[in-house]
N, C-alpha and C. Protein backbone atom coordinates (compact mmCIF):
# COMPACT_ATOMS: atom_id res chain seq x y z
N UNK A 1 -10.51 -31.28 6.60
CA UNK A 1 -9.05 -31.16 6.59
C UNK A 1 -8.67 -29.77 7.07
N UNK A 2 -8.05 -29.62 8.23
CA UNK A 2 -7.32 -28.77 8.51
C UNK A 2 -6.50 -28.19 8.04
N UNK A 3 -5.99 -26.93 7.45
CA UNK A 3 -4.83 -25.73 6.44
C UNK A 3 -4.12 -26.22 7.57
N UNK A 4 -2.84 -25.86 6.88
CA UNK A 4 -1.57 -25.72 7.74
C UNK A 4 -0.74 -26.90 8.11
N UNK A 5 0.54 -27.24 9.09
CA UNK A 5 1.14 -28.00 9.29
C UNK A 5 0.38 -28.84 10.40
N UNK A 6 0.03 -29.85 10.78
CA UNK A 6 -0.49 -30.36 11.73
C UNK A 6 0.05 -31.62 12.29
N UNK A 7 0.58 -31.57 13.69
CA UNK A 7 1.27 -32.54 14.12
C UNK A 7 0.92 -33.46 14.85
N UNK A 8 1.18 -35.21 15.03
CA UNK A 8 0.59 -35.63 16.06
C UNK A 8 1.43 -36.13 16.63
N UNK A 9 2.38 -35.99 16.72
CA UNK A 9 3.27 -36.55 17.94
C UNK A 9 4.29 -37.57 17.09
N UNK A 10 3.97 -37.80 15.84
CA UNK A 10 4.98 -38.81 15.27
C UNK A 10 5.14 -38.12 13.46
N UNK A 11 3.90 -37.53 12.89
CA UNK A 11 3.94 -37.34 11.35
C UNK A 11 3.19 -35.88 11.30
N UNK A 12 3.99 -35.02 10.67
CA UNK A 12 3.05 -33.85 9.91
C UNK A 12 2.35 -33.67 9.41
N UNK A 13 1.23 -33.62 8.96
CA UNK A 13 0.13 -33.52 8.02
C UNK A 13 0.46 -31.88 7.27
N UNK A 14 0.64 -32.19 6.07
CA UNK A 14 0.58 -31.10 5.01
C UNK A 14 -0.33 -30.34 4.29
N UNK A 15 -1.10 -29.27 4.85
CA UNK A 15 -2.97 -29.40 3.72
C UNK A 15 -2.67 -27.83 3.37
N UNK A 16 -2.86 -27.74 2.19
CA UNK A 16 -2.67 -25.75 1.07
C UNK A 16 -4.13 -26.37 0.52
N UNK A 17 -4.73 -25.78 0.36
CA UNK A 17 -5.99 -25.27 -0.41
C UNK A 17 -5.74 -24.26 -2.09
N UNK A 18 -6.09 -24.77 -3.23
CA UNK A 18 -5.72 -24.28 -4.28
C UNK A 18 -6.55 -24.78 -5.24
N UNK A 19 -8.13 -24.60 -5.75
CA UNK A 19 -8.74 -24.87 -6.56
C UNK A 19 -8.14 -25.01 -8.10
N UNK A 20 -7.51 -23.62 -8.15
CA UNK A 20 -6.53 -23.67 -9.71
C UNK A 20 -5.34 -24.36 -10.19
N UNK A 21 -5.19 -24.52 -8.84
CA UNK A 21 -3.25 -25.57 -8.97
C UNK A 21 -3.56 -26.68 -9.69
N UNK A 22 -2.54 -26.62 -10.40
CA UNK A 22 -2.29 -27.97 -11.60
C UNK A 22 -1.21 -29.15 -10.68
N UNK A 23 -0.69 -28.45 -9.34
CA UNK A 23 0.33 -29.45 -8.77
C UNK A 23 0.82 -28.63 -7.49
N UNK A 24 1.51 -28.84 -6.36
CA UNK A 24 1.82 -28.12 -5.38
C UNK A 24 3.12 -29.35 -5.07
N UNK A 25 4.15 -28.47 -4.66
CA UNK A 25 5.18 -29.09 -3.96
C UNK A 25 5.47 -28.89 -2.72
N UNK A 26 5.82 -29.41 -1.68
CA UNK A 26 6.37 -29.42 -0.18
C UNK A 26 7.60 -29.30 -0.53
N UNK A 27 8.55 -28.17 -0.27
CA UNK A 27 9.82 -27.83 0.14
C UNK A 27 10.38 -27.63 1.39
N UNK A 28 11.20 -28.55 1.66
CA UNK A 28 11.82 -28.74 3.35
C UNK A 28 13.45 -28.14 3.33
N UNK A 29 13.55 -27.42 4.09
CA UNK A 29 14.83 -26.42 4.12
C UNK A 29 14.99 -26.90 5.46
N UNK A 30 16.57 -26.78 5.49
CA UNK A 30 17.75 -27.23 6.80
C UNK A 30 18.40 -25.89 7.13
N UNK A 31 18.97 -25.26 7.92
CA UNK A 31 19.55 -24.20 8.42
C UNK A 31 21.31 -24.48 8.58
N UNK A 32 22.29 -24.08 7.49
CA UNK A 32 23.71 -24.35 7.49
C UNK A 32 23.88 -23.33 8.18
N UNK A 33 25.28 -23.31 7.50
CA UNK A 33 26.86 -22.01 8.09
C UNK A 33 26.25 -20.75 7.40
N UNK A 34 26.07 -21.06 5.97
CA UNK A 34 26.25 -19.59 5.57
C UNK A 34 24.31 -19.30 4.74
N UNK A 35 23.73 -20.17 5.11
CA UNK A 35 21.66 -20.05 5.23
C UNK A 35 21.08 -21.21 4.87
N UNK A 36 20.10 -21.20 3.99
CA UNK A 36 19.51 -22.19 4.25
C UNK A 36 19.49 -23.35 3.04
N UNK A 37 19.03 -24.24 3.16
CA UNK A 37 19.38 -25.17 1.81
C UNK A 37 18.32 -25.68 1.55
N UNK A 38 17.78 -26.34 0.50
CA UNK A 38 16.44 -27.01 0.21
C UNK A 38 17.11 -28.38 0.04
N UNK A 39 16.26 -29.17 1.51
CA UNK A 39 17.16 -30.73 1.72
C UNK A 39 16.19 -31.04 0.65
N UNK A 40 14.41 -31.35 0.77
CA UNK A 40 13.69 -32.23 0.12
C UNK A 40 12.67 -31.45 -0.49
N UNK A 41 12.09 -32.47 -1.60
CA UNK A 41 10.58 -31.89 -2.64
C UNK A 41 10.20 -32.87 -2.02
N UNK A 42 8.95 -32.88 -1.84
CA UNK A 42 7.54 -33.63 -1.68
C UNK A 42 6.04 -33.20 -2.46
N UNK A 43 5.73 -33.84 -3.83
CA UNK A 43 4.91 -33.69 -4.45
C UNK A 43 3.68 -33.64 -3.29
N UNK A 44 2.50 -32.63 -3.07
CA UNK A 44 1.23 -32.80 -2.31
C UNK A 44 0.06 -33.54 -3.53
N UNK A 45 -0.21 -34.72 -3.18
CA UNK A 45 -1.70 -35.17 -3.76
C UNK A 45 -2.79 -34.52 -3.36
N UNK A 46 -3.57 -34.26 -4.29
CA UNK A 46 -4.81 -33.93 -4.61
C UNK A 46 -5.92 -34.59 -3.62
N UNK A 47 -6.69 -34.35 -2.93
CA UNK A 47 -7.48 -34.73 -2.07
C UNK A 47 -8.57 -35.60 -2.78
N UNK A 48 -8.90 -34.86 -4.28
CA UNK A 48 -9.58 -35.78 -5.05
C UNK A 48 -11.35 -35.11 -4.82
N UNK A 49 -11.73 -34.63 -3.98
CA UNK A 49 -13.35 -34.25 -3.24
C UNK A 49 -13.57 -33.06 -4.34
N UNK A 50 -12.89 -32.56 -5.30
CA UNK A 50 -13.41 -31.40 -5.97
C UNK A 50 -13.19 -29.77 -5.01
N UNK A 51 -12.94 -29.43 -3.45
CA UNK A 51 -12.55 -29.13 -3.00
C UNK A 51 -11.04 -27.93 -2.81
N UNK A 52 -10.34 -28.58 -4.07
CA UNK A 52 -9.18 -27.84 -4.10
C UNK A 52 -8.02 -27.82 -2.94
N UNK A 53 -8.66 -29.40 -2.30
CA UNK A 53 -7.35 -29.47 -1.03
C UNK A 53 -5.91 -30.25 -1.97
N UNK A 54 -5.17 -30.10 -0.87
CA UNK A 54 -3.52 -30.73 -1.71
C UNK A 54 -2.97 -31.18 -0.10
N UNK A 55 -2.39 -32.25 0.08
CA UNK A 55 -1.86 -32.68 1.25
C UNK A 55 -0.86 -33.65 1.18
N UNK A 56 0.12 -33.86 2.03
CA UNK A 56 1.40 -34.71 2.24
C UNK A 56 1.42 -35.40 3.81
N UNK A 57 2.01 -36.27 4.34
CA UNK A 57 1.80 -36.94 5.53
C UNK A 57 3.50 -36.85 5.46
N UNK A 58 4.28 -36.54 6.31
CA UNK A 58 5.61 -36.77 6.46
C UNK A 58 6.08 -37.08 7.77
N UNK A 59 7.15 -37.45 7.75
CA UNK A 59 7.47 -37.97 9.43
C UNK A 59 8.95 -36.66 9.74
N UNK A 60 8.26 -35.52 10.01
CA UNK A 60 9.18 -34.54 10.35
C UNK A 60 8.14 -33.92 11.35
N UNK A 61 8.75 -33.20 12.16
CA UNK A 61 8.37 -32.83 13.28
C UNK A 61 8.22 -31.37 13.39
N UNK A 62 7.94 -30.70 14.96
CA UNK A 62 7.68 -28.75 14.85
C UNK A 62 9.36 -28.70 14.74
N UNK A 63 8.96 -27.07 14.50
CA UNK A 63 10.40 -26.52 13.41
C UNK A 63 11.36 -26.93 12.28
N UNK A 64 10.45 -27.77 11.57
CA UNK A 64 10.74 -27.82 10.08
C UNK A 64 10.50 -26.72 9.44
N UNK A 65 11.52 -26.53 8.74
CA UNK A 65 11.55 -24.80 7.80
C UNK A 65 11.03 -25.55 6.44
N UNK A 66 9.83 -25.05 5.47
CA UNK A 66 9.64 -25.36 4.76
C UNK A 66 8.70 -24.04 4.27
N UNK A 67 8.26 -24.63 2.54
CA UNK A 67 7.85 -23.54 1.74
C UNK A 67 7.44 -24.53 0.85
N UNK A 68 6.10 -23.93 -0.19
CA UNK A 68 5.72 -24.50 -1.23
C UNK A 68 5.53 -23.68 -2.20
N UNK A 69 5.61 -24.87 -3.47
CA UNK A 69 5.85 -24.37 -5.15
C UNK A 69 4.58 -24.53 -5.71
N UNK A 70 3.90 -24.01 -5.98
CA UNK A 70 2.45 -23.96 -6.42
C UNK A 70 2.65 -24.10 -8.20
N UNK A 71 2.11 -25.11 -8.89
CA UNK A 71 2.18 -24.62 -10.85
C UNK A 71 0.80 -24.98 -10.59
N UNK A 72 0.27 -24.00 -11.83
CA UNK A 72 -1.02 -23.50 -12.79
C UNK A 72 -0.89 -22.84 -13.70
N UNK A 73 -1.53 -21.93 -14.01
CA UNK A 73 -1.88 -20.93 -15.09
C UNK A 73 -1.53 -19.68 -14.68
N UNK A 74 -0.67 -18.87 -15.49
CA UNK A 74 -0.68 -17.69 -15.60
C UNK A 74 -0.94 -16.78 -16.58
N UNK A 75 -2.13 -16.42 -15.57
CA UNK A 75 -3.20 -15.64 -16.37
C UNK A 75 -4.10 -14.46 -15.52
N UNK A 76 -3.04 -13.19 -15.43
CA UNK A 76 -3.17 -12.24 -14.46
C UNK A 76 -4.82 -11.84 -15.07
N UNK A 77 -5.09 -11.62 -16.15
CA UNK A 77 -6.62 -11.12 -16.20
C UNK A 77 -7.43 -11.95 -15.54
N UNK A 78 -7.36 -13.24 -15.69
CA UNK A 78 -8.02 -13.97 -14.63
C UNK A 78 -8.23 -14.74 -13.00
N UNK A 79 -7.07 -13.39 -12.72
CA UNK A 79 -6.74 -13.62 -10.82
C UNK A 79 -5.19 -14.50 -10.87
N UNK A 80 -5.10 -15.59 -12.08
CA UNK A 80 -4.12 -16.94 -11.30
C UNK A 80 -2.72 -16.25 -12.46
N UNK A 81 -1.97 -16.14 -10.84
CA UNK A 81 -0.51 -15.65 -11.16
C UNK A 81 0.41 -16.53 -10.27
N UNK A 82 0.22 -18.58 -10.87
CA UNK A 82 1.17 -18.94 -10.37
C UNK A 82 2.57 -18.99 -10.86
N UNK A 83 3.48 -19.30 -10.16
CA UNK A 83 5.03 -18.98 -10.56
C UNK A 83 5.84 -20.42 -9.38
N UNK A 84 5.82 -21.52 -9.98
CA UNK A 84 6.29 -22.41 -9.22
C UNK A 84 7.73 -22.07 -8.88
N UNK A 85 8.82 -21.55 -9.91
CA UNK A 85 10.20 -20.55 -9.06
C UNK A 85 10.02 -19.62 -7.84
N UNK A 86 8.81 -19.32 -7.57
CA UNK A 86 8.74 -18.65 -6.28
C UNK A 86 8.30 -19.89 -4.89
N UNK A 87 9.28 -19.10 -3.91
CA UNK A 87 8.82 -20.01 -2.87
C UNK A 87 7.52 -19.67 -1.71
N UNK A 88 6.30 -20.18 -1.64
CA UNK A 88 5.45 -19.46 -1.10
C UNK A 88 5.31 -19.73 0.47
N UNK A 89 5.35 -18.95 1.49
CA UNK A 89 4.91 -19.41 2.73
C UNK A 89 3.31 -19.68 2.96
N UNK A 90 3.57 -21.03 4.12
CA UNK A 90 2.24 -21.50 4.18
C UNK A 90 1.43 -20.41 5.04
N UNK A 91 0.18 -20.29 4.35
CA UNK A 91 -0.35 -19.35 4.69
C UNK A 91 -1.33 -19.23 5.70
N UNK A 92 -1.49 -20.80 6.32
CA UNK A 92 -2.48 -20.91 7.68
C UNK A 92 -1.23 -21.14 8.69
N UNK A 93 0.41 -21.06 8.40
CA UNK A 93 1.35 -21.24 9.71
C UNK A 93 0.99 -20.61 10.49
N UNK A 94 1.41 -21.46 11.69
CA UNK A 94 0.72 -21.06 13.08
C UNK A 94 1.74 -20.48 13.78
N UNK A 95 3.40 -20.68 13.60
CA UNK A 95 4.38 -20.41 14.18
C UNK A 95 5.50 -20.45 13.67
């Protein structure tokens, strides 16, 4: 599975990598008058392989503005400082 947004000509493929995540959301933002709005959530399923992949299949195309909500554990002594109120950029975007 390929990180990042991946397109084939008709559906996006959605893949974040997150061994600790308890859940990951797909957030899709539209561009108004006065910024931006959060049109849709899209829960990412679990790949299931032990792996720590998370992925979504959507039928949106390049230049979708989007961001994801990562929940787990917060537990700074042990590295994981998730905060699903924060919006995270995908971190293999290509553009």
């Amino acid at each position: 599975m390929r990180p990042g947004a991946v397109w084939d000509g008709q559906r996006t493929r959605f893949s974040l990598f997150s061994v600790h995540a308890d859940g990951v959301e797909l957030c899709l933002y539209r561009r108004e008058e006065d910024g931006w709005s959060e049109e849709a959530r899209h829960p990412l399923a679990a790949t299931g392989d032990g792996t720590g992949g998370w992925t979504a299949e959507l039928a949106v195309g390049p230049g979708q503005a989007y961001g994801y909500r990562v929940h787990g554990p917060f537990a700074p002594r042990r590295g994981h400082r998730f905060n699903p109120a924060k919006l995270l950029a995908d971190p293999a975007a290509r553009g």
